[in-house]
C-alpha atoms as a PDB file:
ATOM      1  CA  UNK A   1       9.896 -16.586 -58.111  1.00  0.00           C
ATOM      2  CA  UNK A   2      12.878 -18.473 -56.991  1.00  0.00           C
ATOM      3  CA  UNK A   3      13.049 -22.115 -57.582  1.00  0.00           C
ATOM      4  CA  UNK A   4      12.417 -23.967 -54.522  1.00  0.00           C
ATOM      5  CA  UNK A   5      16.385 -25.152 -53.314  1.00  0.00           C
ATOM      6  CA  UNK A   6      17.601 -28.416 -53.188  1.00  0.00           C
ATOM      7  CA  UNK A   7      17.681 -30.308 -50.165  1.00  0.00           C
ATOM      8  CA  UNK A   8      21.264 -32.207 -48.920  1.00  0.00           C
ATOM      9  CA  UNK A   9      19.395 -34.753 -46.980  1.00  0.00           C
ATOM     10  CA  UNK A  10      15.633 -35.674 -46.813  1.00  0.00           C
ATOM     11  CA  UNK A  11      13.729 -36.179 -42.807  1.00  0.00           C
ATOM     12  CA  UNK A  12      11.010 -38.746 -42.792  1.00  0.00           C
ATOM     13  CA  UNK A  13       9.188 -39.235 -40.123  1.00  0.00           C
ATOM     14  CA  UNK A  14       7.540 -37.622 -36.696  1.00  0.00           C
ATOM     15  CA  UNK A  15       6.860 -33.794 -36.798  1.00  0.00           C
ATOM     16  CA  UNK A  16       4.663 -32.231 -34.086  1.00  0.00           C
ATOM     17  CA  UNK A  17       4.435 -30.232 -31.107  1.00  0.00           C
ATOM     18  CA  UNK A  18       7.235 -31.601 -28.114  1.00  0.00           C
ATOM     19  CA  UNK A  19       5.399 -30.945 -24.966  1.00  0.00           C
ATOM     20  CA  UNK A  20       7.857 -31.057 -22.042  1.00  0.00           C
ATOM     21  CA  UNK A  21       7.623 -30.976 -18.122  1.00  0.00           C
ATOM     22  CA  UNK A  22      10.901 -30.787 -16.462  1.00  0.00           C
ATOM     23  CA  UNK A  23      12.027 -31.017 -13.111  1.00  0.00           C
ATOM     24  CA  UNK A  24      15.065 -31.199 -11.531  1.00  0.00           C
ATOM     25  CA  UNK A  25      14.046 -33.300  -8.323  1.00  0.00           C
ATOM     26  CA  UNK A  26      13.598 -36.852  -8.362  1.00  0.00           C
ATOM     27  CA  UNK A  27       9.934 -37.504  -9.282  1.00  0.00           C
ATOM     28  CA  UNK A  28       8.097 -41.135  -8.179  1.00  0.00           C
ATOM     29  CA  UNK A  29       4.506 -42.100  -9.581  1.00  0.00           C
ATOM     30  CA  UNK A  30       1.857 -39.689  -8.461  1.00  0.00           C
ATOM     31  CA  UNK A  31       4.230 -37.161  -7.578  1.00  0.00           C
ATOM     32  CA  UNK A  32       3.422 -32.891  -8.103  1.00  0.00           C
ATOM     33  CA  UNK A  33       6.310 -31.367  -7.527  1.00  0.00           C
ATOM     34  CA  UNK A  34       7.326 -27.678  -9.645  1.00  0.00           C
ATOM     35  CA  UNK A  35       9.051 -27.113 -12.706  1.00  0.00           C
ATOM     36  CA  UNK A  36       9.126 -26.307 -16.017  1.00  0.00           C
ATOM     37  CA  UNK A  37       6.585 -26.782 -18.653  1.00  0.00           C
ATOM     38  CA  UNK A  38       7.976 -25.936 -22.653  1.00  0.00           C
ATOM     39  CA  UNK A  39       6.346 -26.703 -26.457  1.00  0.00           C
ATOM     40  CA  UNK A  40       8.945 -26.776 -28.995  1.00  0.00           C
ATOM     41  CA  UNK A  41       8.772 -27.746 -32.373  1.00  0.00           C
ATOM     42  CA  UNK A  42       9.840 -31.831 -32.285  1.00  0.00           C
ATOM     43  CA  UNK A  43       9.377 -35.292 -33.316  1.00  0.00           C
ATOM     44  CA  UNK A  44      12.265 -37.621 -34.372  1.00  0.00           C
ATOM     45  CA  UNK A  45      12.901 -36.438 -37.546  1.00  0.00           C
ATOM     46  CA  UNK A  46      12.514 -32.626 -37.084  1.00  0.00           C
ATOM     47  CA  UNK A  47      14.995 -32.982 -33.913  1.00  0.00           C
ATOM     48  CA  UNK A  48      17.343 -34.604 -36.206  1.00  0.00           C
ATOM     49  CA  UNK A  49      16.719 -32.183 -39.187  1.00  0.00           C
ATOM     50  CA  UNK A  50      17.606 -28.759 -36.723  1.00  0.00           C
ATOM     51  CA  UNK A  51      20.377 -30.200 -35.716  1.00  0.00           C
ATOM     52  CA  UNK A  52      21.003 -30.899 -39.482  1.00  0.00           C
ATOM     53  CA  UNK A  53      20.382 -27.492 -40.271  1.00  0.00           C
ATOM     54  CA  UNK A  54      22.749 -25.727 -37.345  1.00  0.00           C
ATOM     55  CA  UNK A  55      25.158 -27.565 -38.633  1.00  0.00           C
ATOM     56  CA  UNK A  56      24.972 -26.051 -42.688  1.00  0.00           C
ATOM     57  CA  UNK A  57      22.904 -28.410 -44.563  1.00  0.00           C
ATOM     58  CA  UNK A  58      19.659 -27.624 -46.262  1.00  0.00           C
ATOM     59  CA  UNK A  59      17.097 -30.954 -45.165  1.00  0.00           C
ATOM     60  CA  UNK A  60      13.864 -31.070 -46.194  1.00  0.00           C
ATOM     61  CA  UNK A  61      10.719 -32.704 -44.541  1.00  0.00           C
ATOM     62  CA  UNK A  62       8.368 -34.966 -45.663  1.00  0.00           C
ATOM     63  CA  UNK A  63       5.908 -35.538 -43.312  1.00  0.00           C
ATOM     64  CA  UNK A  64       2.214 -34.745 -42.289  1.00  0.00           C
ATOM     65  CA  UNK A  65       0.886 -31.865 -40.380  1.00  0.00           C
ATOM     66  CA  UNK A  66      -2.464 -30.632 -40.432  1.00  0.00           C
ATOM     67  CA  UNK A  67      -3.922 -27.376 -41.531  1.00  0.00           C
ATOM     68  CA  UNK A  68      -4.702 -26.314 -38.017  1.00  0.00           C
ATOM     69  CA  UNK A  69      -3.611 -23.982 -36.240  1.00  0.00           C
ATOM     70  CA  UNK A  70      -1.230 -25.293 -34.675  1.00  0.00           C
ATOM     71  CA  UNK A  71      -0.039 -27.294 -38.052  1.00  0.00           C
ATOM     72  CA  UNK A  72       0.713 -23.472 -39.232  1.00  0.00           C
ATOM     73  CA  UNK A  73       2.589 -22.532 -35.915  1.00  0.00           C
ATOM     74  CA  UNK A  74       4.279 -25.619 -36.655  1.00  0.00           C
ATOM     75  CA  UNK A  75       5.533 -25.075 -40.278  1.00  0.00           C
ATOM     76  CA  UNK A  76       6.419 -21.234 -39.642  1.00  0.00           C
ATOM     77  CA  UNK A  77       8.671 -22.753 -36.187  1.00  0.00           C
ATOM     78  CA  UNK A  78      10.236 -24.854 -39.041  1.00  0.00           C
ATOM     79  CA  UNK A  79      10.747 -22.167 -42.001  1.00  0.00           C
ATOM     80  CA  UNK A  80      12.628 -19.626 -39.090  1.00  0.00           C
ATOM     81  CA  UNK A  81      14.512 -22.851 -38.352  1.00  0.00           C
ATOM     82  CA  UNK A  82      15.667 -23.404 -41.979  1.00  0.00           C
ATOM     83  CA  UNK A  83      14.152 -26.122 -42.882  1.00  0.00           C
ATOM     84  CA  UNK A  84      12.578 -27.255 -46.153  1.00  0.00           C
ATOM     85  CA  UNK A  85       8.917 -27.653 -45.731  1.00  0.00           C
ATOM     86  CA  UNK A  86       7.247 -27.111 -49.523  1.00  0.00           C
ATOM     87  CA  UNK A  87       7.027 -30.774 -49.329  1.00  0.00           C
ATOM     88  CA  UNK A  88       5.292 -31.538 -46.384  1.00  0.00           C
ATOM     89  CA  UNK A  89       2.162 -33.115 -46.469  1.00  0.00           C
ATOM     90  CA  UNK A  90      -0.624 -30.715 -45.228  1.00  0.00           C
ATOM     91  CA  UNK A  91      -3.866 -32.743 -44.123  1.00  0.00           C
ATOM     92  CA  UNK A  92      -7.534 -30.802 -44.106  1.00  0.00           C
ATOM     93  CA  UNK A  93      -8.904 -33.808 -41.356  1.00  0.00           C
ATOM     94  CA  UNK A  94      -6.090 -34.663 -39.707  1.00  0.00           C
ATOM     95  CA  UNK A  95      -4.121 -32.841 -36.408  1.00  0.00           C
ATOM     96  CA  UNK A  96      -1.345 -31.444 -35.889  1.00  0.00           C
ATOM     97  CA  UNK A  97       0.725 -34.820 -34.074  1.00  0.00           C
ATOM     98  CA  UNK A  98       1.835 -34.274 -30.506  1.00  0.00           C
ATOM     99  CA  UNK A  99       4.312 -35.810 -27.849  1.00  0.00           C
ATOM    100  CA  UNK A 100       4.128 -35.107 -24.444  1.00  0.00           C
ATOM    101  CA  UNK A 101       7.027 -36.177 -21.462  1.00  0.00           C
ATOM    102  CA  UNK A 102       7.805 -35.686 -18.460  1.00  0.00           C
ATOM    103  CA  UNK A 103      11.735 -35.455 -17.316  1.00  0.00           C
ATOM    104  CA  UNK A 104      13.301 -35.362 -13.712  1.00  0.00           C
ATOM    105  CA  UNK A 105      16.199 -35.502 -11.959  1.00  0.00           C
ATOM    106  CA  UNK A 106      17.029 -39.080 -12.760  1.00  0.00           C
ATOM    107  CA  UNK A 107      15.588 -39.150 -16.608  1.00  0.00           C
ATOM    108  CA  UNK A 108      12.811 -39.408 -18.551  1.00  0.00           C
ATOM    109  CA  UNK A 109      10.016 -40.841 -16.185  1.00  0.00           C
ATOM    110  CA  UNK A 110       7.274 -41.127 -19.332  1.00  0.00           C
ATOM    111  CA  UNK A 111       5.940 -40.183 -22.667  1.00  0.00           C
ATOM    112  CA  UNK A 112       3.478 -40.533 -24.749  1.00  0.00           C
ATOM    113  CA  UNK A 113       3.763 -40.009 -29.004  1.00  0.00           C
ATOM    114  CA  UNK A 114       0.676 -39.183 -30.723  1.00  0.00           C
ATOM    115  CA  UNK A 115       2.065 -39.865 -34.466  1.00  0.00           C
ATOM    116  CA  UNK A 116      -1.619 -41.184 -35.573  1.00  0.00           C
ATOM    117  CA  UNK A 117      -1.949 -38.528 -38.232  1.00  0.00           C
ATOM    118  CA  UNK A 118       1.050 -39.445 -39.438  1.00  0.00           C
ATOM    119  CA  UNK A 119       0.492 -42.807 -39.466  1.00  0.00           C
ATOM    120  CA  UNK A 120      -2.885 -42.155 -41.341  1.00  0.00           C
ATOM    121  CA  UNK A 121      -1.589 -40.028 -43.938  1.00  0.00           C
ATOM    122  CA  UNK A 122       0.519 -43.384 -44.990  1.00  0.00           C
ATOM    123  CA  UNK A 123       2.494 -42.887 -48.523  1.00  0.00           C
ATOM    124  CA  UNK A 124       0.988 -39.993 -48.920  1.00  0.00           C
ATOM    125  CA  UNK A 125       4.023 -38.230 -47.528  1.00  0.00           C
ATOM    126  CA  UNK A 126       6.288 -39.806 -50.114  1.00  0.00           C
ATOM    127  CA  UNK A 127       4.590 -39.076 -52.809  1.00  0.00           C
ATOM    128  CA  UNK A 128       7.510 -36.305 -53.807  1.00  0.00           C
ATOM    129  CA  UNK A 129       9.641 -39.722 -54.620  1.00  0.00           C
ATOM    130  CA  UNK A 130       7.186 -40.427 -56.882  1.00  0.00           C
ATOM    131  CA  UNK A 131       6.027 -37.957 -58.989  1.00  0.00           C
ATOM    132  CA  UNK A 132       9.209 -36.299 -60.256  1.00  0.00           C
ATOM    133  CA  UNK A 133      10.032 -33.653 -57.524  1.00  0.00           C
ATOM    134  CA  UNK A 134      12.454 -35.522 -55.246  1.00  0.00           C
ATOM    135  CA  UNK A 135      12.753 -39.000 -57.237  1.00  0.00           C
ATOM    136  CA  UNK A 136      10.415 -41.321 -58.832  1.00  0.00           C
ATOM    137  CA  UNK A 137      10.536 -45.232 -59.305  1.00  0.00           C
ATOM    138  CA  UNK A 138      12.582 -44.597 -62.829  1.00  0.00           C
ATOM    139  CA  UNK A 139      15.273 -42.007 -60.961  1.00  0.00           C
ATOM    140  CA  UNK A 140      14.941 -42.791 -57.552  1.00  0.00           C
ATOM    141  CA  UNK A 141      16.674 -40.283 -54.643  1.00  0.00           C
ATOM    142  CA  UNK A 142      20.322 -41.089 -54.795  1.00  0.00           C
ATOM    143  CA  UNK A 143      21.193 -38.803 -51.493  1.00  0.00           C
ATOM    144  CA  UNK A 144      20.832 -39.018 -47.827  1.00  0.00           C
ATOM    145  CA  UNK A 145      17.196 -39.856 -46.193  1.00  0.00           C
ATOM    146  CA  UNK A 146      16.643 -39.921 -42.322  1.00  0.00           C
ATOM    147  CA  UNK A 147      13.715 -42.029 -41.797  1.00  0.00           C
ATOM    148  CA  UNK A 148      12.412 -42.738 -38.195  1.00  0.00           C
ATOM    149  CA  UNK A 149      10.208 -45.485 -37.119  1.00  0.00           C
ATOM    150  CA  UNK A 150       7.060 -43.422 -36.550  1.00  0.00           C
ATOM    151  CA  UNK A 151       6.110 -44.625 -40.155  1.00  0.00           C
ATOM    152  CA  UNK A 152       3.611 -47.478 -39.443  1.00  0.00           C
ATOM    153  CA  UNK A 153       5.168 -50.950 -40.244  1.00  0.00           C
ATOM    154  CA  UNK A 154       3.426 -51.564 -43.543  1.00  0.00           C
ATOM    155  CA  UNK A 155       5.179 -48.792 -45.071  1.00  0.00           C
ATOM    156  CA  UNK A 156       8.201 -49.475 -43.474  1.00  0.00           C
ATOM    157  CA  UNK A 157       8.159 -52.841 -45.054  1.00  0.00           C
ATOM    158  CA  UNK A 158       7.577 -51.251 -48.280  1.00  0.00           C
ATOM    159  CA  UNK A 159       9.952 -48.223 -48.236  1.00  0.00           C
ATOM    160  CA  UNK A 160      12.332 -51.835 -47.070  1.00  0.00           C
ATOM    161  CA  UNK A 161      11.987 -53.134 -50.993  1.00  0.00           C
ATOM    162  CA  UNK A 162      10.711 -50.101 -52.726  1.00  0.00           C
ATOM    163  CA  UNK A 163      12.061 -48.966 -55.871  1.00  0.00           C
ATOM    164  CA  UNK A 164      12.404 -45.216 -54.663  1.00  0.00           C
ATOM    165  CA  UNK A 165      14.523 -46.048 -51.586  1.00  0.00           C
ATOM    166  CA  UNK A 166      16.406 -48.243 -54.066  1.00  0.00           C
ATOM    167  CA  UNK A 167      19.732 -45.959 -54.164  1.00  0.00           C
ATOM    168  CA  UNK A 168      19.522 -43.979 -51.072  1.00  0.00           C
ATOM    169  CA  UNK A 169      21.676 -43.452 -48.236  1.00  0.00           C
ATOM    170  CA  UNK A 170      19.146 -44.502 -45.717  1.00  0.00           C
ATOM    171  CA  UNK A 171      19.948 -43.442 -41.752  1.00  0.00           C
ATOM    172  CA  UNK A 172      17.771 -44.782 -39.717  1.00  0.00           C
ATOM    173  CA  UNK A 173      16.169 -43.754 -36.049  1.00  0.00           C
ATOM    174  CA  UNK A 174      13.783 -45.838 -33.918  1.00  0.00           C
ATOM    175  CA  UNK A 175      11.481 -43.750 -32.619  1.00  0.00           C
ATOM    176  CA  UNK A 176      11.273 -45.178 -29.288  1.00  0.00           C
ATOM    177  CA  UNK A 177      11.497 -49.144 -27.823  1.00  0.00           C
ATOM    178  CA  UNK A 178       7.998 -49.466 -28.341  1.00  0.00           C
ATOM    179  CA  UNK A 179       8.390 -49.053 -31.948  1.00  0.00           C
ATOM    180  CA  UNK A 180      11.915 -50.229 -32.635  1.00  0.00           C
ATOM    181  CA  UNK A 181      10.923 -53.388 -34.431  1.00  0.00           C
ATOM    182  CA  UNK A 182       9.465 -51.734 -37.066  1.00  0.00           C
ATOM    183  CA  UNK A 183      12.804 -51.199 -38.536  1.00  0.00           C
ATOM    184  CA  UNK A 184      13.555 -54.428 -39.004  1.00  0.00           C
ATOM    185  CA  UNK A 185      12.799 -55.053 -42.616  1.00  0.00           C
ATOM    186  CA  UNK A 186      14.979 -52.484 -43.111  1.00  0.00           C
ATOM    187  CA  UNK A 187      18.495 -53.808 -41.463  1.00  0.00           C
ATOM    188  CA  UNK A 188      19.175 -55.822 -44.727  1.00  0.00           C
ATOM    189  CA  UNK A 189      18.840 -52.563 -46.737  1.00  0.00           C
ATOM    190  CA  UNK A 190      21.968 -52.020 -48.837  1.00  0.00           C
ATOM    191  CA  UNK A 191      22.573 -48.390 -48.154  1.00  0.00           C
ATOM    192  CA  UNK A 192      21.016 -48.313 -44.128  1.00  0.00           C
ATOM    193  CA  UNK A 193      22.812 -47.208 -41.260  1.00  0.00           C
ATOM    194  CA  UNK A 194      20.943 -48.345 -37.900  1.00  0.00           C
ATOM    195  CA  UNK A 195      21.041 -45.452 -34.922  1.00  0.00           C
ATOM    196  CA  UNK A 196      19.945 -47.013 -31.809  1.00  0.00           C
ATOM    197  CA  UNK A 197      20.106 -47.469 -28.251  1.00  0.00           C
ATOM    198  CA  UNK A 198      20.585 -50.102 -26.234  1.00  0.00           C
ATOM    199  CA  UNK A 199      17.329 -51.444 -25.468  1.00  0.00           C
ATOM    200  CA  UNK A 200      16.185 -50.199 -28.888  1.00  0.00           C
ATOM    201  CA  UNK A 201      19.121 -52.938 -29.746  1.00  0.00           C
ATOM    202  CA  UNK A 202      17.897 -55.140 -27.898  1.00  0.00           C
ATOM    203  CA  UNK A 203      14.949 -55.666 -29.403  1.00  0.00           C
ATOM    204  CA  UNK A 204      15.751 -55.520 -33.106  1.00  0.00           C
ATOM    205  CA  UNK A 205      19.220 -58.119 -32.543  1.00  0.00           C
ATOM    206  CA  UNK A 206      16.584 -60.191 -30.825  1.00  0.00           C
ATOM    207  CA  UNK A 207      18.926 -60.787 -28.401  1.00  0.00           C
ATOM    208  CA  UNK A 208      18.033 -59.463 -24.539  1.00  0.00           C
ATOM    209  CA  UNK A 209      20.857 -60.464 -22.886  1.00  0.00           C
ATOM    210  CA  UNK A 210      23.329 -57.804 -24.311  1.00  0.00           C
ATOM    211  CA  UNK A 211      24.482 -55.804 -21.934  1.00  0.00           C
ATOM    212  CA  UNK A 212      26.982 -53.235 -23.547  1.00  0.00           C
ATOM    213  CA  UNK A 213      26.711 -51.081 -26.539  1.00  0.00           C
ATOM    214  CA  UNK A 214      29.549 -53.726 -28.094  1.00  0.00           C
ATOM    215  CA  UNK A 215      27.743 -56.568 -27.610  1.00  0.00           C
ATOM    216  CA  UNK A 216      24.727 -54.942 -28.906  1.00  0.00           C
ATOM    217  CA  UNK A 217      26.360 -53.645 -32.414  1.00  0.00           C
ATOM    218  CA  UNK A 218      27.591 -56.890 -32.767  1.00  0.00           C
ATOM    219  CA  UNK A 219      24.313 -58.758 -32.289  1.00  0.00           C
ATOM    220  CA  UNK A 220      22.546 -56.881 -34.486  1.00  0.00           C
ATOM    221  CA  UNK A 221      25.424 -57.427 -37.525  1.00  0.00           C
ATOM    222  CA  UNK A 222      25.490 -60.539 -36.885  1.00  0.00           C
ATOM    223  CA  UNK A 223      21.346 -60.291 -37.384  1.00  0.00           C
ATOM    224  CA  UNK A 224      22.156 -59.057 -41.044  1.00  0.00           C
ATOM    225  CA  UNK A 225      22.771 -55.581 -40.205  1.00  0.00           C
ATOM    226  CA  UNK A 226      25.313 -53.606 -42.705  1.00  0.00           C
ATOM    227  CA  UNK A 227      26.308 -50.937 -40.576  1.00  0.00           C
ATOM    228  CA  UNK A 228      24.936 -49.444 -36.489  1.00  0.00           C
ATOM    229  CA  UNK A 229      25.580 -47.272 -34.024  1.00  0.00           C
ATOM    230  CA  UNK A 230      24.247 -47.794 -30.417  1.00  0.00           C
ATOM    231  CA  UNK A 231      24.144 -45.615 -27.707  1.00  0.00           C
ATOM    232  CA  UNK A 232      24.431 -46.159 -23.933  1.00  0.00           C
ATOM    233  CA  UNK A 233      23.434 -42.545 -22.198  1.00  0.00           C
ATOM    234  CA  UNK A 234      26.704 -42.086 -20.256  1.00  0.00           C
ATOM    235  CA  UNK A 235      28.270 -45.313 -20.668  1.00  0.00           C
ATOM    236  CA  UNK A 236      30.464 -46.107 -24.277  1.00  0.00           C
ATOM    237  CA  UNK A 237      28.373 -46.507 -27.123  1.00  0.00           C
ATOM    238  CA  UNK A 238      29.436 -48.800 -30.168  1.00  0.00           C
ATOM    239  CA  UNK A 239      29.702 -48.489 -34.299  1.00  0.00           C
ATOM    240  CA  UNK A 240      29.862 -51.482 -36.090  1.00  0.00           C
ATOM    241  CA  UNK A 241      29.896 -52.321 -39.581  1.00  0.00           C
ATOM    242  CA  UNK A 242      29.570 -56.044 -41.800  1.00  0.00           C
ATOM    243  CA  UNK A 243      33.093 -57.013 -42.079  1.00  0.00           C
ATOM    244  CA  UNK A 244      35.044 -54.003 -40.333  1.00  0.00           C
ATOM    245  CA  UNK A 245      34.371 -55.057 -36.317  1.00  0.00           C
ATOM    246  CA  UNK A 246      33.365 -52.683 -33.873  1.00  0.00           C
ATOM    247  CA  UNK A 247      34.570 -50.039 -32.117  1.00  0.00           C
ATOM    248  CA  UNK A 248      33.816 -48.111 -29.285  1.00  0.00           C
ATOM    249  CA  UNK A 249      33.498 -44.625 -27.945  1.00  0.00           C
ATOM    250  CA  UNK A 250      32.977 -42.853 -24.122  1.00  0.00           C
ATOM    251  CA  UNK A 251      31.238 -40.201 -23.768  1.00  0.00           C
ATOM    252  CA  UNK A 252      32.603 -37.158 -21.574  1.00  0.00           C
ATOM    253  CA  UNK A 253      30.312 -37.078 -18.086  1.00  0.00           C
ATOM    254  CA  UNK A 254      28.283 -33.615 -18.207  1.00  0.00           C
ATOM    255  CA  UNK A 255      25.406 -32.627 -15.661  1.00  0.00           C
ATOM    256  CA  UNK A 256      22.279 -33.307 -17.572  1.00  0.00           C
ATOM    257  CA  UNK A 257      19.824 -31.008 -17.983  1.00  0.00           C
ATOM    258  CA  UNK A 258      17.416 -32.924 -20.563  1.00  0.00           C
ATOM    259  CA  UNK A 259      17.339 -35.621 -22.540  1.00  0.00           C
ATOM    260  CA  UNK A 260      14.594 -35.858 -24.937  1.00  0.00           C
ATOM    261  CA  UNK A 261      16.120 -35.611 -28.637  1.00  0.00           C
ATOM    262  CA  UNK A 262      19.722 -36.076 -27.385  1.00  0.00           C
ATOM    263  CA  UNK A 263      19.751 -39.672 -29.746  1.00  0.00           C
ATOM    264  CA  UNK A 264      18.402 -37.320 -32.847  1.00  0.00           C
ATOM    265  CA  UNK A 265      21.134 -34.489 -31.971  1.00  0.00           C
ATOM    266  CA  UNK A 266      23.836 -37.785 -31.814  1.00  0.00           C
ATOM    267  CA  UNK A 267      22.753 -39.376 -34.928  1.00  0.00           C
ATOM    268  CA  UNK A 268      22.627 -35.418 -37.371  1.00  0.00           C
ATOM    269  CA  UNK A 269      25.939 -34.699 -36.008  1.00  0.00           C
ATOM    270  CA  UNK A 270      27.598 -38.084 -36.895  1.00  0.00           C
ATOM    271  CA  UNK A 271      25.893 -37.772 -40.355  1.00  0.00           C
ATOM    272  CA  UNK A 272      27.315 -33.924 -41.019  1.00  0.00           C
ATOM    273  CA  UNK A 273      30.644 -35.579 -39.701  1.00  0.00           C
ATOM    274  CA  UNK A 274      30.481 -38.161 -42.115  1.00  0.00           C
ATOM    275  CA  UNK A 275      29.699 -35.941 -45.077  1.00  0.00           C
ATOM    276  CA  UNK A 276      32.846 -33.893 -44.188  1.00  0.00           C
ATOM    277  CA  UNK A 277      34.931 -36.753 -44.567  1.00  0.00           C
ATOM    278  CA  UNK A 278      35.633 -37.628 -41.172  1.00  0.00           C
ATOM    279  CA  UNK A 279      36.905 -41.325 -40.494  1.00  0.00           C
ATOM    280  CA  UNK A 280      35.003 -43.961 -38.099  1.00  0.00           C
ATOM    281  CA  UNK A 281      36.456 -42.930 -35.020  1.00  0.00           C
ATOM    282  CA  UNK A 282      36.269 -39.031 -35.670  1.00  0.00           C
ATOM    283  CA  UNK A 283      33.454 -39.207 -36.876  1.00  0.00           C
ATOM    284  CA  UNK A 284      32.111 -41.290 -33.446  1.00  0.00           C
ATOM    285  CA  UNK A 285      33.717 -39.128 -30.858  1.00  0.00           C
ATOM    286  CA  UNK A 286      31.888 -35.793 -33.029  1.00  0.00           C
ATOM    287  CA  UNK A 287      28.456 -36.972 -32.229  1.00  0.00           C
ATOM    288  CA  UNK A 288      28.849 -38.436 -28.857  1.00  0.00           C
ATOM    289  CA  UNK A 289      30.853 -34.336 -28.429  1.00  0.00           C
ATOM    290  CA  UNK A 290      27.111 -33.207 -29.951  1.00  0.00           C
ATOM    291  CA  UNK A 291      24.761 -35.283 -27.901  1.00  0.00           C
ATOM    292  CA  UNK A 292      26.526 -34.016 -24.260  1.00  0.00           C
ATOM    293  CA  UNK A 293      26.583 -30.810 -25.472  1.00  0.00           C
ATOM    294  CA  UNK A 294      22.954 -30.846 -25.574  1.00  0.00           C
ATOM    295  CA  UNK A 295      21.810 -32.265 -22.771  1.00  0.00           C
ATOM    296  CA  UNK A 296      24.003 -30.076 -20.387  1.00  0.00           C
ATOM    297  CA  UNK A 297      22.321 -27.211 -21.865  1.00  0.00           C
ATOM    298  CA  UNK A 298      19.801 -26.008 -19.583  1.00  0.00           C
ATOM    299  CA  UNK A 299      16.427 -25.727 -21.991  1.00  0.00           C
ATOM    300  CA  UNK A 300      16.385 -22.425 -24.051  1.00  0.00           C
ATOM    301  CA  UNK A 301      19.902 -21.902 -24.173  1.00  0.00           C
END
């Protein structure tokens, strides 16, 4: 048998079944109107690991997914996508995860995450930067890890001081507002990047009354930050690092067709632009060329 191959970046986090509706009218509260209704393999850090894996790197997950069936529909979606999933964490009593939204004509009116498995499986998922096959405490993972802020806060706090995440190239997504503050233990991490969007800014500079992408990057450096990149949908988004400035980036207007994992496919493409070599700016203008690529594509194409 072949050995298992090594993975160029590791995806921590969310990995369930996306459950869309989409409709191209406006849609109000209590509205029925017709559309479109898709499952497709998702979660933050799948969504940024197929983008990873378009684009010629080999990432592995580490995550949990149950042995339902639905769990097995799951990891099979992820194997024809080319992922890495020996190291997933397979739970006997816990589901599959699940997220569920609902997108009109003016944006994403609601969603709901169901990441409790996930959450309950806790460190179990890392345990492959423990016990030799990824990293352990003695020879932690040196490489590139996407983590995303479906992790509950405890272990966020830990991975934030922990002896495994010690040398790592950490990239990290908030998986939503609502959960955005989990991160924060993290922003003083020596090797993180921050990937965020504005509100998601917001609320981990502590400051509210940012009002550009800018101002937002720069808030959260001056919160102890080492290095973000904030996103504005349309409007110009923002990288900033500790004692390099900011500097700033506008997107190219596209009709958009969706819009849930367009911050994942922003934040993969910037890292495979990185890895390439590409400078600040190049690198910038690459993923914000990404993320309106995907949302003008109408779903399935």
């Amino acid at each position: 048998m072949a050995p298992d191959p090594t993975p160029d970046i590791l995806c921590i986090g969310s990995v369930m079944w996306d459950i869309i509706g989409r409709t191209h009218v406006p849609l109000a509260v209590g509205g029925d109107v017709p559309g479109r209704i898709t499952r497709l393999p998702g979660g933050v850090a799948l969504n940024i690991s197929i983008t990873l894996a378009k684009l010629g790197l080999k990432p592995a997950l580490l995550s949990a997914i149950g042995r339902d069936a639905a769990g097995d529909d799951l990891i099979a979606a992820c194997q024809r996508l080319g992922l890495l999933t020996q190291n997933v964490y397979r739970s006997d009593d816990l589901p599959t995860d699940i997220y569920m939204a609902i997108e009109a004509g003016q944006g994403l009116i609601a969603a709901i995450a169901d990441a409790h498995s996930l959450e309950a499986a806790g460190d179990k998922i890392l345990r492959p930067l423990r016990d030799g096959t990824l990293g352990s405490a003695q020879a932690p993972w040196s490489g590139m890890i996407a983590l995303d802020g479906n992790l509950t806060e405890s272990l966020l706090a830990d991975i934030a001081t922990s002896a495994l995440f010690a040398r790592a190239d950490l990239r990290l997504a908030p998986a939503s507002p609502g959960k955005a503050d989990r991160l924060a233990p993290l922003l003083r991490h020596g090797g993180a990047t921050l990937y965020a969007n504005l509100e998601e800014a917001r609320i981990l500079s502590g400051d509210t009354s940012v009002a550009t992408a800018a101002q937002a990057a720069q808030a959260l450096l001056a919160r102890g930050a080492g290095r973000v990149l904030v996103t504005n949908g349309g409007c110009p988004c923002a990288e900033g690092r500790a004692g390099q400035g900011v500097i700033s980036a506008t997107p190219r207007q596209v009709v958009v067709h969706r819009v849930t994992g367009a911050g994942d496919t922003f934040m993969a493409a910037h890292i495979v632009a990185e890895r390439r070599g590409a400078d600040r700016t190049t690198a910038l203008n690459t993923a914000l060329r990404a993320a309106a690529d995907f949302v003008s594509k109408e779903v399935g194409s």
